[in-house]
N, C-alpha and C. Protein backbone atom coordinates (compact mmCIF):
# COMPACT_ATOMS: atom_id res chain seq x y z
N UNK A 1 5.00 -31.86 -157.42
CA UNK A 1 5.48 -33.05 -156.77
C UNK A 1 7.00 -33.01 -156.72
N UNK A 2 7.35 -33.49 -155.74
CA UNK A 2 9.05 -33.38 -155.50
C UNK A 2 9.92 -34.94 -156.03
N UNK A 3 11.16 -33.92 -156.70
CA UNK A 3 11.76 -34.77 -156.99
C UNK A 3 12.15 -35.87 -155.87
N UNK A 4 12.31 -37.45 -156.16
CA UNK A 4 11.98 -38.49 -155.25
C UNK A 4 12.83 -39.46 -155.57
N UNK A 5 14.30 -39.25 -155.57
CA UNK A 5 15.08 -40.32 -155.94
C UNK A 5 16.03 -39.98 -154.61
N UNK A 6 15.95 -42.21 -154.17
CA UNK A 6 16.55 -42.47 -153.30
C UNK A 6 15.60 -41.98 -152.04
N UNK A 7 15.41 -41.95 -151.50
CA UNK A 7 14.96 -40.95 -150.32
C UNK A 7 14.12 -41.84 -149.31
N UNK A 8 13.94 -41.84 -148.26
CA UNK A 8 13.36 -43.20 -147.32
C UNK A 8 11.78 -43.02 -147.64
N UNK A 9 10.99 -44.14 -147.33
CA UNK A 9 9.73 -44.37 -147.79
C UNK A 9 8.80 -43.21 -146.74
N UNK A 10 9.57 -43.08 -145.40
CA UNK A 10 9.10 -41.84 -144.75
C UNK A 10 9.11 -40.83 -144.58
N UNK A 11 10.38 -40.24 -145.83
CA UNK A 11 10.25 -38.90 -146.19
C UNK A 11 9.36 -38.85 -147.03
N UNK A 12 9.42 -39.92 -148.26
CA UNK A 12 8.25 -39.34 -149.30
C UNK A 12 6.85 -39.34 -148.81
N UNK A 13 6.92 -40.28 -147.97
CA UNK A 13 5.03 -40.43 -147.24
C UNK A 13 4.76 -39.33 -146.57
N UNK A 14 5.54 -38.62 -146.05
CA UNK A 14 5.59 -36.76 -144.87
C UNK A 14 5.27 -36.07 -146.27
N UNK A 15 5.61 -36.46 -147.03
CA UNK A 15 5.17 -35.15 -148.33
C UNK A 15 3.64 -35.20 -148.74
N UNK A 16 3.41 -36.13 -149.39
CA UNK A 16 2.14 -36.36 -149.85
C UNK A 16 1.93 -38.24 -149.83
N UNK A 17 0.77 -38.90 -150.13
CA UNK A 17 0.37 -39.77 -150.22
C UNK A 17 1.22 -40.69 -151.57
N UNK A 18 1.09 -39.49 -152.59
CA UNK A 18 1.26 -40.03 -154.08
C UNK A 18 3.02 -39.69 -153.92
N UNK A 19 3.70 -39.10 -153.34
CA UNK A 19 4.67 -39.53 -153.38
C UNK A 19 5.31 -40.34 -152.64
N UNK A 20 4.44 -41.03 -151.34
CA UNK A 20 5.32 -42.29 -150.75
C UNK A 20 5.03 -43.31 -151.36
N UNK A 21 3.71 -43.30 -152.29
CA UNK A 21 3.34 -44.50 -153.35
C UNK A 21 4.51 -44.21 -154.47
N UNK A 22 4.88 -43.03 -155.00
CA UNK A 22 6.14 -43.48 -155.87
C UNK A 22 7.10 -43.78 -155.39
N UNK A 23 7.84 -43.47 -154.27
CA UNK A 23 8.89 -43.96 -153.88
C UNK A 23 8.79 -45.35 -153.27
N UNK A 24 7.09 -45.96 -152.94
CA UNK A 24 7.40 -47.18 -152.70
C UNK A 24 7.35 -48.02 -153.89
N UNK A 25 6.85 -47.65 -154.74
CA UNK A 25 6.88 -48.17 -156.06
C UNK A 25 8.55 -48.28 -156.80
N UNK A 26 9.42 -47.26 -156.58
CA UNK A 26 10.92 -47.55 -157.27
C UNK A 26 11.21 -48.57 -156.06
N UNK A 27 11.21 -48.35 -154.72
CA UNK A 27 11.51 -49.56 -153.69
C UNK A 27 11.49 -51.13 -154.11
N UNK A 28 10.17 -50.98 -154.06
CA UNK A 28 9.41 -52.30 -155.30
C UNK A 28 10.54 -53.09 -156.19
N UNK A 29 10.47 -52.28 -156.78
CA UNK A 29 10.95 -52.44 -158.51
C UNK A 29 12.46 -52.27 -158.15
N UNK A 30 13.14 -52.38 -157.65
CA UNK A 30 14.93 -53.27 -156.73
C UNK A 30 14.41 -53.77 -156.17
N UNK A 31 13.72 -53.96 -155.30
CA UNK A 31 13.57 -55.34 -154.72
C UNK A 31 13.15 -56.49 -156.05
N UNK A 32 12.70 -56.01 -156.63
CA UNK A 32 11.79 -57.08 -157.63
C UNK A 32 13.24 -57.96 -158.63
N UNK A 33 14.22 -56.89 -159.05
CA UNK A 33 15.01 -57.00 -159.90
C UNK A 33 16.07 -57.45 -158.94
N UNK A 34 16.54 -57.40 -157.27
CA UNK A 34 17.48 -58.09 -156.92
C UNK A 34 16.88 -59.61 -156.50
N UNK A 35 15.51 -60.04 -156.60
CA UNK A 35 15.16 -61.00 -155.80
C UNK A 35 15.62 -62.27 -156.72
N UNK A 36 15.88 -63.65 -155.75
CA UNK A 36 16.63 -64.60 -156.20
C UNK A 36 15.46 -65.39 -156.58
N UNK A 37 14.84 -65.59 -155.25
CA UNK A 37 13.52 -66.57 -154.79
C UNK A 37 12.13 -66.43 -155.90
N UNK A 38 12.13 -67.23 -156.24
CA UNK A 38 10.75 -66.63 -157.71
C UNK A 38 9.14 -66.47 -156.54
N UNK A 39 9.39 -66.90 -155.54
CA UNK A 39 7.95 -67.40 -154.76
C UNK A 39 8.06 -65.87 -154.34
N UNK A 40 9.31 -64.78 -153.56
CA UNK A 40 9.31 -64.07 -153.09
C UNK A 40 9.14 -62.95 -154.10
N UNK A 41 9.71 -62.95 -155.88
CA UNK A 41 9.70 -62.41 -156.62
C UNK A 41 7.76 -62.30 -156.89
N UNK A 42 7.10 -63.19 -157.42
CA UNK A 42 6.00 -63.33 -157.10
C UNK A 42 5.00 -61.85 -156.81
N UNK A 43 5.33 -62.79 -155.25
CA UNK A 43 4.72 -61.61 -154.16
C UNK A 43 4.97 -60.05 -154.19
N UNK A 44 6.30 -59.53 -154.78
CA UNK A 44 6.59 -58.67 -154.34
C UNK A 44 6.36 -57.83 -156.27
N UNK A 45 6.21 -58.55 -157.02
CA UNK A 45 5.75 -58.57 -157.92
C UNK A 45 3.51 -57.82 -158.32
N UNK A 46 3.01 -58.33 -157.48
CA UNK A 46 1.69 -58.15 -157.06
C UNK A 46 1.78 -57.29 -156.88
N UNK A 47 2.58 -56.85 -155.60
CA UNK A 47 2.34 -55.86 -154.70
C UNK A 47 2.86 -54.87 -155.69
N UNK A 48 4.07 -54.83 -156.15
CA UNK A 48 4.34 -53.87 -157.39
C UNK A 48 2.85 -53.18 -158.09
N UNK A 49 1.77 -54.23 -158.30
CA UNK A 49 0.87 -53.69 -158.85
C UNK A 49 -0.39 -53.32 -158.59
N UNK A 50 -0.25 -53.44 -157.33
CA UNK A 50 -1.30 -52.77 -156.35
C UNK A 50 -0.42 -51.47 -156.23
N UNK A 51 0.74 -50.80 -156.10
CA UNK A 51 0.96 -49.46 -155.64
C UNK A 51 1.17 -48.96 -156.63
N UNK A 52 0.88 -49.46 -158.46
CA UNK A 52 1.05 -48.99 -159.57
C UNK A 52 -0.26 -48.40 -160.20
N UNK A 53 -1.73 -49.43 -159.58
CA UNK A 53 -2.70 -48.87 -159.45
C UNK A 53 -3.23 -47.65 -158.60
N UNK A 54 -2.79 -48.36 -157.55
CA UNK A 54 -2.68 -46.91 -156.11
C UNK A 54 -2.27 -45.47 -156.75
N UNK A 55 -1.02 -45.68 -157.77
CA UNK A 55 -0.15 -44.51 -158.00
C UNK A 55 -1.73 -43.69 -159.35
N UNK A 56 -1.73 -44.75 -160.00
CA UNK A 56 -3.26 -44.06 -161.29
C UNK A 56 -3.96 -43.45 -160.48
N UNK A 57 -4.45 -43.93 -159.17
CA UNK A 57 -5.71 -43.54 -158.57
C UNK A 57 -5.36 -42.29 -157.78
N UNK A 58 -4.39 -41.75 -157.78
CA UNK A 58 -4.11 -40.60 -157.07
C UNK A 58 -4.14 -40.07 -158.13
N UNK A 59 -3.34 -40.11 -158.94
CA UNK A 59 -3.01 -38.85 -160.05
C UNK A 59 -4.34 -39.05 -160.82
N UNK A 60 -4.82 -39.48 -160.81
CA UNK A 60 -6.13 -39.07 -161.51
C UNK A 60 -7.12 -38.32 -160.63
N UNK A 61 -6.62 -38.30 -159.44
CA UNK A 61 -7.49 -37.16 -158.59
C UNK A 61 -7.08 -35.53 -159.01
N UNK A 62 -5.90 -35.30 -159.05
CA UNK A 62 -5.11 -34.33 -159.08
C UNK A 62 -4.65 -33.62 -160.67
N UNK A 63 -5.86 -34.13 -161.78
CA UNK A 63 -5.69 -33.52 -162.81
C UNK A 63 -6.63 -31.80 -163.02
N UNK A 64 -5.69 -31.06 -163.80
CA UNK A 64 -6.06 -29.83 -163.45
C UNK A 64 -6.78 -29.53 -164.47
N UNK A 65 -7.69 -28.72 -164.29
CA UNK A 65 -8.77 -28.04 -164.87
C UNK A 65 -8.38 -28.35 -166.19
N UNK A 66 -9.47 -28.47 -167.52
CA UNK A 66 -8.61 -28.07 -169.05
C UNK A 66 -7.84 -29.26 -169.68
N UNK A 67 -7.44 -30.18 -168.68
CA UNK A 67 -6.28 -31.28 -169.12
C UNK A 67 -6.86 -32.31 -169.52
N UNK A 68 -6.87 -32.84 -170.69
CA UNK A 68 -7.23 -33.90 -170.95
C UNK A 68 -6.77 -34.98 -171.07
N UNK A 69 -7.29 -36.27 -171.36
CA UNK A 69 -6.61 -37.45 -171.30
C UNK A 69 -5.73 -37.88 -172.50
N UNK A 70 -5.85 -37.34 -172.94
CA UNK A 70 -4.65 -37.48 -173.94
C UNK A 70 -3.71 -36.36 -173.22
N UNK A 71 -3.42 -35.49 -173.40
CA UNK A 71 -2.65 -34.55 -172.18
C UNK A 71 -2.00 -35.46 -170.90
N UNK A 72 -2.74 -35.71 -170.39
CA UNK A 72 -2.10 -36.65 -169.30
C UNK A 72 -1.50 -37.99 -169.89
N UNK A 73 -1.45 -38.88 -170.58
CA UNK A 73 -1.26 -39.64 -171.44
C UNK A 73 0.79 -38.92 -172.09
N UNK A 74 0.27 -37.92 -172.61
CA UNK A 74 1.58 -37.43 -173.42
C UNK A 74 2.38 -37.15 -172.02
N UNK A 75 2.11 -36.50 -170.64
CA UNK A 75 2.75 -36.02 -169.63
C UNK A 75 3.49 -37.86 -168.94
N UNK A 76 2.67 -38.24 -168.68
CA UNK A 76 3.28 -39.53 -168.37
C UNK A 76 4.41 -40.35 -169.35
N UNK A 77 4.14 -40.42 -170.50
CA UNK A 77 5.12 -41.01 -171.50
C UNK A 77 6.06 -40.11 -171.59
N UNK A 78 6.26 -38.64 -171.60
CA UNK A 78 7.32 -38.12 -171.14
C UNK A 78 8.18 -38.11 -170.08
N UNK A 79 7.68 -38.24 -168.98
CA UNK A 79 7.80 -38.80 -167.41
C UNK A 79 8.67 -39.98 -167.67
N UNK A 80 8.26 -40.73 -168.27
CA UNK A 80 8.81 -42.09 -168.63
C UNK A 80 10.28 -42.48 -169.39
N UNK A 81 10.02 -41.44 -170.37
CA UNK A 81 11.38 -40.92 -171.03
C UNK A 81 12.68 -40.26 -170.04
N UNK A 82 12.05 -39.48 -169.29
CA UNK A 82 12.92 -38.92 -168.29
C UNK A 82 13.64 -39.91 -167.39
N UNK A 83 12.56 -40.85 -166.86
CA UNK A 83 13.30 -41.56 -165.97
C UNK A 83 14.00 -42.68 -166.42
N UNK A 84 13.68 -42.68 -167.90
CA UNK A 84 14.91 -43.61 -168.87
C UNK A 84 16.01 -43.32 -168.70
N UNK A 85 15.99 -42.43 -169.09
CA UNK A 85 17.23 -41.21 -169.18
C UNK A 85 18.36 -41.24 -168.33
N UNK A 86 17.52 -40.88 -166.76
CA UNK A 86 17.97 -40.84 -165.72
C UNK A 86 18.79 -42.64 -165.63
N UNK A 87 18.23 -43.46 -165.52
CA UNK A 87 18.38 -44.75 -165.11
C UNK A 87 19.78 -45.25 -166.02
N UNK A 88 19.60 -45.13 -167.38
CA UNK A 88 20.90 -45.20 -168.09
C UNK A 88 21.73 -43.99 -168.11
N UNK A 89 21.54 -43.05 -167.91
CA UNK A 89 23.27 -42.19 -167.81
C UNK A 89 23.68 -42.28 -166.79
């Protein structure tokens, strides 16, 4: 999967499925954190978690032979760390 920071919601969607769901998912999540309006926060809030489910339901298609759920489990919480990382330095 390609690295996906910044990049328009129609480049990542030309790549694969699961990466225009992550890039609409960081989209999301600034919109969510600049919104003023709580009614619009809300909404855009939901939807955050419909493309957070969307995002499980792909990558759980795409686990490889051998990998288990704990495996995928440790790969994601690392994932997570990274994009900590990224976000504060």
């Amino acid at each position: 999967m390609a690295s996906l920071n910044n990049q328009s919601l129609e480049f990542a969607s030309a790549s694969s499925r699961l990466d225009g769901l992550l890039e609409l998912r960081r989209q999301l999540a600034v919109a969510i954190d600049t919104c003023e309006n709580a009614r619009d926060k809300a909404t855009l809030s939901a939807r955050f978690l419909d493309v957070v489910s969307a995002i499980a339901d792909e990558e759980s298609k795409v686990v490889p032979a051998g990998v288990t759920g704990l495996d995928q489990l440790k790969a994601r919480r690392e994932q997570r760390m990274k994009e900590r990382g990224k976000q504060s330095g």
